[in-house]
Protein backbone atom coordinates (compact mmCIF):
# COMPACT_ATOMS: atom_id res chain seq x y z
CA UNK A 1 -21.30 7.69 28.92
CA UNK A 2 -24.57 6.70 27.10
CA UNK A 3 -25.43 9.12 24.17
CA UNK A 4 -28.93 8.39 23.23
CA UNK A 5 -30.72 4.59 22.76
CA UNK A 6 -33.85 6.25 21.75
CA UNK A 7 -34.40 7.79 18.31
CA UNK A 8 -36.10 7.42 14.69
CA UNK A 9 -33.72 5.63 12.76
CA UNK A 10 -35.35 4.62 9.06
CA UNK A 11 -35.35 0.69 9.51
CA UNK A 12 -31.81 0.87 11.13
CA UNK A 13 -31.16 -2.57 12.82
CA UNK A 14 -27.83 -1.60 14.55
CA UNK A 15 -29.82 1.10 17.00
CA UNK A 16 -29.06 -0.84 20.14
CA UNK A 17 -25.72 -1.68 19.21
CA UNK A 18 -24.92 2.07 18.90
CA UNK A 19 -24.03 5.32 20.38
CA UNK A 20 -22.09 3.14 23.01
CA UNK A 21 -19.27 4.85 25.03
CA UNK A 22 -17.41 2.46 27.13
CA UNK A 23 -15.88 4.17 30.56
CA UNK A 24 -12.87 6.25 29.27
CA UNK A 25 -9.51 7.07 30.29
CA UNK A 26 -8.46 9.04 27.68
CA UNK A 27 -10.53 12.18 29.30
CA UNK A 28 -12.30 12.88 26.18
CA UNK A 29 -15.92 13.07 26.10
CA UNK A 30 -18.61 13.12 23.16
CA UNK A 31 -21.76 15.22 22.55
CA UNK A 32 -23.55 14.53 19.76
CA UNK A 33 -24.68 17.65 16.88
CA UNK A 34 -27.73 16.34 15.22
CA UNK A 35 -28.85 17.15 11.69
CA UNK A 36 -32.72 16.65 11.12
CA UNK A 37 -34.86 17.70 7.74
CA UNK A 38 -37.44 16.80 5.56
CA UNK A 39 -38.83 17.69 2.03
CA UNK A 40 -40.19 16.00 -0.28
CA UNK A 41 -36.59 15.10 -1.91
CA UNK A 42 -34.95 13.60 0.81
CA UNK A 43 -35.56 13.11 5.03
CA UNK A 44 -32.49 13.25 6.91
CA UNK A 45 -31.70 12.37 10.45
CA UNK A 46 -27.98 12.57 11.21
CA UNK A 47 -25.53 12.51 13.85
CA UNK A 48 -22.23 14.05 14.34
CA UNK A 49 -20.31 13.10 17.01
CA UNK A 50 -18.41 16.14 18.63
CA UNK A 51 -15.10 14.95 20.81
CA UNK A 52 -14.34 17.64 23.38
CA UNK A 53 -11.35 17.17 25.94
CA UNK A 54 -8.21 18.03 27.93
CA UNK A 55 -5.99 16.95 24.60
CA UNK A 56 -3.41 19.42 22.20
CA UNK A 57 -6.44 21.89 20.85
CA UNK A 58 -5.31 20.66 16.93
CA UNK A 59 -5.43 16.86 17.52
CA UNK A 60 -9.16 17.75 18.82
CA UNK A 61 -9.78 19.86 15.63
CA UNK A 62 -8.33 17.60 13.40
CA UNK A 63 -10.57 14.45 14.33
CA UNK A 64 -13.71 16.74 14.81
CA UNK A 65 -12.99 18.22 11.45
CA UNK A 66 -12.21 14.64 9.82
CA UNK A 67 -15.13 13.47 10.76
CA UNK A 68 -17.49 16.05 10.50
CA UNK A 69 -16.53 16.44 6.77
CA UNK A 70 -17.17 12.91 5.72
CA UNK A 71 -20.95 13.13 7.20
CA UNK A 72 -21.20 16.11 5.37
CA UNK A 73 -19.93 14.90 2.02
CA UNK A 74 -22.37 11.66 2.15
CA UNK A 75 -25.12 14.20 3.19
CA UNK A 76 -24.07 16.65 0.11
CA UNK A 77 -24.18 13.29 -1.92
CA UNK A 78 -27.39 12.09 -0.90
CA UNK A 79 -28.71 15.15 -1.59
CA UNK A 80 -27.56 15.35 -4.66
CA UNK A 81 -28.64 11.76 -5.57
CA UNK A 82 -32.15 12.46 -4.25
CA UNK A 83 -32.29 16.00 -6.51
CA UNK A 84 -31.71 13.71 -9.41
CA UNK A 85 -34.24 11.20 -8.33
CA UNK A 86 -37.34 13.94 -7.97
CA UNK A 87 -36.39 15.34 -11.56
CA UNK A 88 -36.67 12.17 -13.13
CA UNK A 89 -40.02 11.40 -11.55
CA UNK A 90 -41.63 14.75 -12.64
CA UNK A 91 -40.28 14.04 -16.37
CA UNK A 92 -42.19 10.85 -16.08
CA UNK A 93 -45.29 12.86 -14.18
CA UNK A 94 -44.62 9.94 -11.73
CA UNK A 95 -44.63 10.83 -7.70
CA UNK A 96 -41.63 11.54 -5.87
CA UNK A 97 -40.24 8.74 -3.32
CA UNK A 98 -38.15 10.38 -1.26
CA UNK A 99 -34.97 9.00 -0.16
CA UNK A 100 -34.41 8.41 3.44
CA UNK A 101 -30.66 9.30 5.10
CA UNK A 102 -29.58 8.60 8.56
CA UNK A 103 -26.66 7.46 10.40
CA UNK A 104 -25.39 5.85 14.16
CA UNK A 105 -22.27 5.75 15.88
CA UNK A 106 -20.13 4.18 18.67
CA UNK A 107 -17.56 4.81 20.28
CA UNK A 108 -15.89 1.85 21.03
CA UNK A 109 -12.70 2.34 22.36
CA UNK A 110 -11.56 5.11 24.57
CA UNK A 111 -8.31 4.65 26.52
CA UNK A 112 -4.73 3.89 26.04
CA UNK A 113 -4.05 7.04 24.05
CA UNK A 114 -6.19 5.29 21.37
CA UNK A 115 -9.66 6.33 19.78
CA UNK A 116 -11.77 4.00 17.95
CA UNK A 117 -14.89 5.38 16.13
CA UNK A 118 -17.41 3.68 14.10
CA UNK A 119 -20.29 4.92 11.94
CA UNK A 120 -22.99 2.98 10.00
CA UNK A 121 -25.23 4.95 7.18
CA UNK A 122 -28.29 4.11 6.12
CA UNK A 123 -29.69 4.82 2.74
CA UNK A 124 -33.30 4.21 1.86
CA UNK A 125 -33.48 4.53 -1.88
CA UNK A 126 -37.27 3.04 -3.79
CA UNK A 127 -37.48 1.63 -0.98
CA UNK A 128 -34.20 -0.16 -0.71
CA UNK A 129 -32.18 0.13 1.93
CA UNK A 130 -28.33 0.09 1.87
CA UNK A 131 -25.86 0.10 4.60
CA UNK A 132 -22.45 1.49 4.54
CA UNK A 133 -19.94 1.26 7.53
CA UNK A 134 -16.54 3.72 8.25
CA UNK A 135 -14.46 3.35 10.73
CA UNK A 136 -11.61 5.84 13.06
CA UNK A 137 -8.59 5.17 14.38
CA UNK A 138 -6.46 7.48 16.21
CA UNK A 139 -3.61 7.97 18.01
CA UNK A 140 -5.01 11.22 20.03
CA UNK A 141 -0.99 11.94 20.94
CA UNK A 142 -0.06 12.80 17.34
CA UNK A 143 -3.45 12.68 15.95
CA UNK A 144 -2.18 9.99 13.37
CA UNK A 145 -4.85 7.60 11.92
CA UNK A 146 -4.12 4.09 12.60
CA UNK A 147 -3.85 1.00 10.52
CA UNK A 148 -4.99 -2.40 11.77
CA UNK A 149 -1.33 -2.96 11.80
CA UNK A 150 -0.56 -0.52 13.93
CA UNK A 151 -1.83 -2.17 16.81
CA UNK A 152 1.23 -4.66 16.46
CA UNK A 153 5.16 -4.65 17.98
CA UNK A 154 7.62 -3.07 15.27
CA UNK A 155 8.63 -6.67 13.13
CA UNK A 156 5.47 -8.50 14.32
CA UNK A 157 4.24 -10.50 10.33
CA UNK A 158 0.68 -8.68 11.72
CA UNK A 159 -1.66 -9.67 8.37
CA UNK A 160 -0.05 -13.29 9.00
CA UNK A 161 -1.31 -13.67 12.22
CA UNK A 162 -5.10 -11.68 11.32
CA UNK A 163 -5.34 -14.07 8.26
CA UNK A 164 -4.67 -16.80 10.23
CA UNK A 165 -6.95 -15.98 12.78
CA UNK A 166 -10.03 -15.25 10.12
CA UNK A 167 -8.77 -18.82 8.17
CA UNK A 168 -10.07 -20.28 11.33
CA UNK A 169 -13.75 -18.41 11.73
CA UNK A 170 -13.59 -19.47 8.21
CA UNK A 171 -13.37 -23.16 8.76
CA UNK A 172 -15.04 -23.10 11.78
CA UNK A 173 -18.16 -21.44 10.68
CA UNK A 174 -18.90 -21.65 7.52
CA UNK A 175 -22.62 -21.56 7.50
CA UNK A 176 -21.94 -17.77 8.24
CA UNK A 177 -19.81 -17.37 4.86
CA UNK A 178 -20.18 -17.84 1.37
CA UNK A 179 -19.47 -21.45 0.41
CA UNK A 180 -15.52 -21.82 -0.13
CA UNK A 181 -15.06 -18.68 1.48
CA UNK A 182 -11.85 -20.15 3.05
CA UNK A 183 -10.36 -20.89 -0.10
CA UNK A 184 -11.32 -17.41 -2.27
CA UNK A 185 -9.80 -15.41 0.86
CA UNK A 186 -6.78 -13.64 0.09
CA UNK A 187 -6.04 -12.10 2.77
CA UNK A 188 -6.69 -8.27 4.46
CA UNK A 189 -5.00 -5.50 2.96
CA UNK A 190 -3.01 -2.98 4.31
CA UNK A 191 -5.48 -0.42 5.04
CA UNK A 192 -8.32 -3.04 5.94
CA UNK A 193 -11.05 -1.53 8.14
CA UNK A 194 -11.19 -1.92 11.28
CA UNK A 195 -12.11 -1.43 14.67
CA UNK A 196 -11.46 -2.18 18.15
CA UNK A 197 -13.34 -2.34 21.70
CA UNK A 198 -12.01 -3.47 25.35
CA UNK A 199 -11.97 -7.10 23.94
CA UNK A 200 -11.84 -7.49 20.36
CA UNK A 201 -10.26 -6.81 16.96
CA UNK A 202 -13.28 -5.71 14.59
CA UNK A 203 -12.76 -6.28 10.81
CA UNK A 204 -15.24 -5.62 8.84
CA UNK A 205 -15.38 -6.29 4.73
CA UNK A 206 -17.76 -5.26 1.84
CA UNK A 207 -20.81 -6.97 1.00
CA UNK A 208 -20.46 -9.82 -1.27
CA UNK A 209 -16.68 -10.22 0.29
CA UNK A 210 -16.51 -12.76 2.82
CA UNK A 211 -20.58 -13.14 2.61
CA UNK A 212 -23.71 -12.81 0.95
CA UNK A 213 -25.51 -9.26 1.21
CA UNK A 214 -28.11 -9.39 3.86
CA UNK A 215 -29.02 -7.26 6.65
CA UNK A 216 -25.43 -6.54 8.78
CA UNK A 217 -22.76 -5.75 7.27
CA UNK A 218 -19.82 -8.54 6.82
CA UNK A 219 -17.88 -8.69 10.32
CA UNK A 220 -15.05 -10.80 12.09
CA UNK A 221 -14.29 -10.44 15.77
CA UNK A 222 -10.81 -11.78 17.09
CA UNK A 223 -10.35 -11.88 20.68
CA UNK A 224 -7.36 -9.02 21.55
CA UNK A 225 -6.09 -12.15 23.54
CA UNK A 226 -5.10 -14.17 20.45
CA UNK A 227 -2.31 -11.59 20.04
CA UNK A 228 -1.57 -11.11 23.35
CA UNK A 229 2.34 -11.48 22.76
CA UNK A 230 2.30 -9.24 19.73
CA UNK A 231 0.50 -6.39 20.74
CA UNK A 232 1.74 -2.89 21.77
CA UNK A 233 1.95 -3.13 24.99
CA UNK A 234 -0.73 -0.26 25.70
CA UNK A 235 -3.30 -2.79 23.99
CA UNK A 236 -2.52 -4.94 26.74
CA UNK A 237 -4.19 -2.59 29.32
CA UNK A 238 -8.08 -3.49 27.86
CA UNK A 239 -8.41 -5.69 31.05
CA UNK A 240 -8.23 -4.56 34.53
């Protein structure tokens, strides 16, 4: 299913790469509440994504609730943030920029008993623009958020083999990375953020991390096929 490829998003480069729902098998669908407003504080243009399906009624909840609560915390934020900013410009009889809020999503994997969400926000602030990235991982059986490590057989060393695997992106592009990158990395941590699709491990990392701050935000694909042997075997099932 294809949510939406055409909306105003405030200078958001990932708008083609988003709202991206790949054929599922989990039987849960997505429908998408939006939140639009504008004063002179603050214009908002968000998206929530709603999952609706044949699954235990408080797994549903609990994801729909999780997620639905973190876009309205960074909208209660912003808002607060942009309340801030108009006060100080009418103490300084200055005019008000207001600050710009919007956000995208994808769903990027959708089988195998496993949800994978991710969201990108966009903050225009004086004309600045920030990007911040969150990620969601479930097990839609138990309704347990997942850890990259997770994804691995019970005794499988899984950082070992994702360090290893970003040590070589590392070394074999560097142009993409800070210079020495391979030698300041020390390694994920335990709750590194992630995401997956039907081929790839997606890690992503703060600005500044891995690279320098520019316009996407720090990624590093692995192919699922590196750890082919030391996957769960339901990961195995992202090919026909």
């Amino acid at each position: 299913m294809f949510i939406s490829n055409t909306f105003d998003c405030y200078y958001c480069p990932y708008i083609n790469n988003m709202y991206r729902l790949d054929s599922p098998s989990n039987q849960i669908s997505v429908r998408t509440k939006d939140i639009k407003s504008s004063n002179e504080k603050i214009k908002e243009d968000l998206r929530i994504p709603v999952f609706q399906g044949p699954i235990a009624p408080n797994i549903l909840q609990l994801i729909n609730s999780n997620v639905n609560n973190d876009i309205m915390e960074f909208k209660r934020q912003m808002e607060e943030a942009a309340n801030e900013n108009a006060e100080r410009a009418r103490r300084n009889n200055q005019p008000i920029n207001p600050y710009r809020i919007s956000n995208v999503y994808a769903v990027t994997y959708n089988k195998n008993n496993i949800l994978s969400l991710s969201i990108i926000y966009e903050q225009v602030i004086n004309n600045r623009i920030y990007y911040t990235r969150t990620t969601y991982n479930y097990d839609i059986r138990s309704g347990r958020s997942l850890s990259v490590l997770d994804l691995f057989k019970p005794g499988i060393n899984a950082k070992a083999l994702i360090n290893t695997e970003i040590m070589k992106e590392l070394g074999t592009n560097p142009q993409k990375y800070f210079p020495g990158a391979i030698n300041s990395f020390r390694g994920i941590a335990d709750d590194q953020p992630f995401y997956i699709d039907n081929t790839d491990l997606v890690l992503f990392f703060r600005f500044n991390e891995i690279a320098p701050a520019g316009t996407d935000i720090p990624t590093i694909r692995i192919p699922l096929a590196k750890f082919r042997d030391s996957l769960k075997p339901q990961l195995l099932r992202w090919q026909p």
